[in-house]
Every structure is written in structure tokens, then in C-alpha cells.
Protein backbone atom coordinates (compact mmCIF):
# COMPACT_ATOMS: atom_id res chain seq x y z
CA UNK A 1 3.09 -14.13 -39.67
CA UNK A 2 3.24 -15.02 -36.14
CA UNK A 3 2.86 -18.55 -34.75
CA UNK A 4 0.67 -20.01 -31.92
CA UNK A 5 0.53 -23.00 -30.61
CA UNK A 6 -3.09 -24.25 -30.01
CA UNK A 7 -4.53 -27.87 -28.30
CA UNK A 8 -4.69 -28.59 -31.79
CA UNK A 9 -1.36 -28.47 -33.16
CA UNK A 10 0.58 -28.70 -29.99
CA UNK A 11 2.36 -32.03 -30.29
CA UNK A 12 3.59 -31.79 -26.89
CA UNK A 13 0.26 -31.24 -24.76
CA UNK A 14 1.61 -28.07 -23.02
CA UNK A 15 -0.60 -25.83 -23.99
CA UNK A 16 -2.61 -24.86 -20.67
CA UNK A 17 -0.02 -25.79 -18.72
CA UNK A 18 1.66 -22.37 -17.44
CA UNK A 19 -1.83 -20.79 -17.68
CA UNK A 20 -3.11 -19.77 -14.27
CA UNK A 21 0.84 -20.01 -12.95
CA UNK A 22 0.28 -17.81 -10.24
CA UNK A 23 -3.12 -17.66 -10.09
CA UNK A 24 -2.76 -20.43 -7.39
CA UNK A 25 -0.39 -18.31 -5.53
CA UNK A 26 -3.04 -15.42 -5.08
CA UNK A 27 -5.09 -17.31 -2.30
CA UNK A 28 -1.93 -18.53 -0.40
CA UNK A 29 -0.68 -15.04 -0.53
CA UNK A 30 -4.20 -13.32 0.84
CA UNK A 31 -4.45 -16.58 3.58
CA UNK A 32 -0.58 -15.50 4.58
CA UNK A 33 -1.41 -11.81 4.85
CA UNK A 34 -4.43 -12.15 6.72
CA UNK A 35 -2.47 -14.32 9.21
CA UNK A 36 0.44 -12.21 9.93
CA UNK A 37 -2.25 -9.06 9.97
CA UNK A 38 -3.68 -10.76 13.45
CA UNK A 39 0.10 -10.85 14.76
CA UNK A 40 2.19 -8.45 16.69
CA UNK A 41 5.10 -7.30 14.89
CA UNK A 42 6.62 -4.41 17.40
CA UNK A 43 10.23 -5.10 19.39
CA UNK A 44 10.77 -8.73 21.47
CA UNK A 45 9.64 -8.90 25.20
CA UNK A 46 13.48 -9.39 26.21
CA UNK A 47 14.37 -5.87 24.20
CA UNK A 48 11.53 -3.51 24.90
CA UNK A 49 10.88 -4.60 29.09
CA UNK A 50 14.54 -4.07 30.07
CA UNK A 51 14.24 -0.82 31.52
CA UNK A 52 13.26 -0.47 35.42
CA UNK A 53 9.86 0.62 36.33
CA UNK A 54 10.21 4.39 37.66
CA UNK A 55 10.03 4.23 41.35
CA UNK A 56 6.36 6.46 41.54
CA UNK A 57 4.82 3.83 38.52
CA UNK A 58 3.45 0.48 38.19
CA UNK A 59 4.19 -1.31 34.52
CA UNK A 60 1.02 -3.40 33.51
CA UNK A 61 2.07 -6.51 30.75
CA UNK A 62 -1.56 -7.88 29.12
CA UNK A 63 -0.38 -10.79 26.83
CA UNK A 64 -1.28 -13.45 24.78
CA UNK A 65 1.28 -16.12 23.61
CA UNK A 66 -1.40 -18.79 22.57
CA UNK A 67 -2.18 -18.40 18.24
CA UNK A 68 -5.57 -20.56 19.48
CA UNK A 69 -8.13 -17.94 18.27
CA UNK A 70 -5.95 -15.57 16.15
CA UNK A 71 -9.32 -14.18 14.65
CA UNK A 72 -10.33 -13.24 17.98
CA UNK A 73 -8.72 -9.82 18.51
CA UNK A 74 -10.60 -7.89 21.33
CA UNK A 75 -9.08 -4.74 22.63
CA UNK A 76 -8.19 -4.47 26.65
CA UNK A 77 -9.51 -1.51 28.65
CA UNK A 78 -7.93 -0.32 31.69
CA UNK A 79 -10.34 1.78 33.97
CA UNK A 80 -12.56 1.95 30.81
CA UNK A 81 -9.51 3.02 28.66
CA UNK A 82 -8.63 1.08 25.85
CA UNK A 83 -5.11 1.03 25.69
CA UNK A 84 -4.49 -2.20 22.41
CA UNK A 85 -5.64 -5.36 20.62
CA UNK A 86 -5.35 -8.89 21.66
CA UNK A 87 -3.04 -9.97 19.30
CA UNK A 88 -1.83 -13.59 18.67
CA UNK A 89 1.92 -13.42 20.35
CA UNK A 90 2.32 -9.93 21.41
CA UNK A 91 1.87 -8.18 24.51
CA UNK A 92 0.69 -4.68 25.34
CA UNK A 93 2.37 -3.01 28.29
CA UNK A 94 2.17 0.71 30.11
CA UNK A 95 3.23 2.84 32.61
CA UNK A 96 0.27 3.51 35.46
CA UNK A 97 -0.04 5.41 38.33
CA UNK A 98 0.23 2.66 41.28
CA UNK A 99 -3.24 1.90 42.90
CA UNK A 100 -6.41 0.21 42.17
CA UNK A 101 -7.06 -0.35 38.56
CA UNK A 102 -9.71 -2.88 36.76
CA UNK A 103 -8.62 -4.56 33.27
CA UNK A 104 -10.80 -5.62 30.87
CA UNK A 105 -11.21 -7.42 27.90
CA UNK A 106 -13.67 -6.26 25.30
CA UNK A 107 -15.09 -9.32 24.12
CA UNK A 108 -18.58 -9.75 21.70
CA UNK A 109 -21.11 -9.64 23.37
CA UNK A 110 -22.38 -13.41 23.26
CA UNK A 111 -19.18 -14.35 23.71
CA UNK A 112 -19.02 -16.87 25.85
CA UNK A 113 -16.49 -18.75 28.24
CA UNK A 114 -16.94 -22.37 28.10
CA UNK A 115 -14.36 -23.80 30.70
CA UNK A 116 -14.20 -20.97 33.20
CA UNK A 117 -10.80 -20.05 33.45
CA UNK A 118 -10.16 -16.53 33.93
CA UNK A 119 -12.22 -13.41 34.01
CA UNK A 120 -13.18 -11.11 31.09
CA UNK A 121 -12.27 -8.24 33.69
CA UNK A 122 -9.90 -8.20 36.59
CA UNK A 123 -9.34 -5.57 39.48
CA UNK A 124 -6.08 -5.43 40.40
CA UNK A 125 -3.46 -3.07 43.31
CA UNK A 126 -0.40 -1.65 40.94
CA UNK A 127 2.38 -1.05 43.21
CA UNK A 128 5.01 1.43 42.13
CA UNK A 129 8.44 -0.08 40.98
CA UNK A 130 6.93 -3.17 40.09
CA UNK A 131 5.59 -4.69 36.48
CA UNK A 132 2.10 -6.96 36.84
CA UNK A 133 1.88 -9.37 33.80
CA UNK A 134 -1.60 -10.45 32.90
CA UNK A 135 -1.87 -13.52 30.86
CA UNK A 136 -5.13 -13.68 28.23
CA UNK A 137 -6.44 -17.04 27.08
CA UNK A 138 -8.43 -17.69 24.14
CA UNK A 139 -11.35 -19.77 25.40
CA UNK A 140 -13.72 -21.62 23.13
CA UNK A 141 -17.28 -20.45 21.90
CA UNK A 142 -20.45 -21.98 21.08
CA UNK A 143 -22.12 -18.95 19.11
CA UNK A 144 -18.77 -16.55 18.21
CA UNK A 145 -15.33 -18.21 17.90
CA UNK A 146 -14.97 -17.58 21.48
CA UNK A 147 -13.21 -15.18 24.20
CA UNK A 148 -10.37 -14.21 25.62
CA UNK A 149 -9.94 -14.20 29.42
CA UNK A 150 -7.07 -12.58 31.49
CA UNK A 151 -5.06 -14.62 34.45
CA UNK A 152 -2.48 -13.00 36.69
CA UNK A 153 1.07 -14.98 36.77
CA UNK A 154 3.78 -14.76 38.66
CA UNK A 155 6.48 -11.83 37.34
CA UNK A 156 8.85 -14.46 36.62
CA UNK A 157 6.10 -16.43 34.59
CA UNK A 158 5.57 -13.63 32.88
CA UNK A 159 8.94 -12.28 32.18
CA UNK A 160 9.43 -15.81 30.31
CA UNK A 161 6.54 -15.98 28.82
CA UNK A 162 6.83 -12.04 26.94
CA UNK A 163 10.51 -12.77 26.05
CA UNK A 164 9.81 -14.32 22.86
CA UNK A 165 6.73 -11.94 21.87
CA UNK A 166 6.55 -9.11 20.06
CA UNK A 167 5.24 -5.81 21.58
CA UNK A 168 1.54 -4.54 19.88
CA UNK A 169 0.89 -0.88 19.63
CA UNK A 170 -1.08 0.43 22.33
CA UNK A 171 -2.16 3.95 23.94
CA UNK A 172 -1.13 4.53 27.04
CA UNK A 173 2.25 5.98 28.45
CA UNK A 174 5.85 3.77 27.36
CA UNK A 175 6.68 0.99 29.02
């Protein structure tokens, strides 16, 4: 004869207690998961951009270092291309031919930029040797939770600022 302990003979009132025990794990688990899904998780800025740009290429670094807007995850375009995802600290970079190239940002299409800084798309002159680092900002939105815009920096702002992130898969030639 086996015994069990019921809310009517349990003289202690534990009965109910360790039911559910990790059952109220399960949503901080799925709420954890989905956050780290929106992150980069490739090698650090100060590991993977050590090598020197080849002298007859131009490195390109798109960016984002701000978690505002994790959800927001569009996917940059160069000359139509799309080479990654905007993801919440990582950075994207590739090797380009030197010249004339626009970069874009493939936003929803009533996305919307609220305070006007920077540019959903951005034309910019490579030159070989050298590394351009654009920097995208999560803007606010009225109707979708809002866009991401792209500013050139400086290389050494940019250097610092893709030290600590981590590098996002992308599809266009190693940087």
C-alpha cells in the first residue's frame, strides 16, 4: 500500500508547494533565448579586425553597439547586396573593391525616423588600404518599433567602438 499525502492529511501544508517548480522557469528561459537570438555571437572587434586591409581593397565595418531596439533586426545592402543583419552589439564587415558604393539599411516599410539622424542609405568613396566604419542607430517609431539609420565615424571612433562587439555572419568576402 503506497502512501500520499493529500491537502487533507498533510499536517504540514506542503502539498502544492514544489508543484509547478520549474514551470516558472520556462518563460524566463524562452524571454532569455529570444534575447540572446537578436545578439551577435561571432569573434570580438579587437580579434577579428587586426589584419591590414590588402592594399587593392577597401574594408567596410556596419555596426550597431546600442541594444535600444534589439527586435529591430533589418539586414544592410551594399549596392543592392545584402551582405547581414542588424544585430544588437555586433558588427558586419567585408572586403570591397575601392570606389563608389551605396549602403543601405532594409528597414519596414512604414518605418519611420522620428529625430532625423542618419540616413536609411548612404553613398560612400572606399579607398583601398583603408577600413570605413558605419555606425547604425536604432531610431524610434510611431507605427513599427522603429528604424535603424547608418552614420559615418571617424576610424578611430569606430575602431573603439567594434572592440568590444562581436562579429555577425554576413556574405560578402572576409574581413
Amino acid at each position: 500500500m503506497t502512501s500520499c499525502t493529500t491537502p487533507a492529511n498533510d499536517p504540514l501544508g506542503t502539498v502544492g508547494l514544489n508543484q509547478g517548480v520549474g514551470m516558472g522557469l520556462r518563460p524566463g528561459i524562452f524571454v532569455a533565448a529570444f534575447l540572446l537570438a537578436g545578439c551577435a555571437s561571432g569573434p570580438m572587434g579587437s580579434a577579428a579586425l587586426t589584419d591590414n586591409v590588402k592594399a587593392n581593397t577597401a574594408r567596410l565595418v556596419v555596426y550597431r553597439s546600442s541594444a535600444l531596439g534589439f527586435a529591430v533586426q533589418p539586414s544592410y545592402a551594399v549596392d543592392g547586396r545584402v551582405i547581414g543583419g542588424s544585430q544588437a552589439a555586433g558588427f558586419v564587415a567585408c572586403e570591397l573593391p575601392p570606389g563608389r558604393h551605396e549602403v543601405a539599411v532594409n528597414n519596414l516599410p512604414l518605418s519611420s525616423n522620428l529625430f532625423g539622424q542618419g540616413s536609411e542609405k548612404v553613398s560612400l568613396d572606399l579607398r583601398a588600404g583603408s577600413t570605413t566604419y558605419l555606425s547604425a542607430q536604432p531610431q524610434m517609431g510611431i507605427v513599427t518599433p522603429g528604424a535603424i539609420t547608418l552614420i559615418q565615424v571617424t576610424e578611430s571612433q569606430g575602431r573603439a567602438d567594434v572592440a568590444s562587439l562581436h562579429q555577425s555572419n554576413s556574405s560578402c568576402g572576409k574581413a
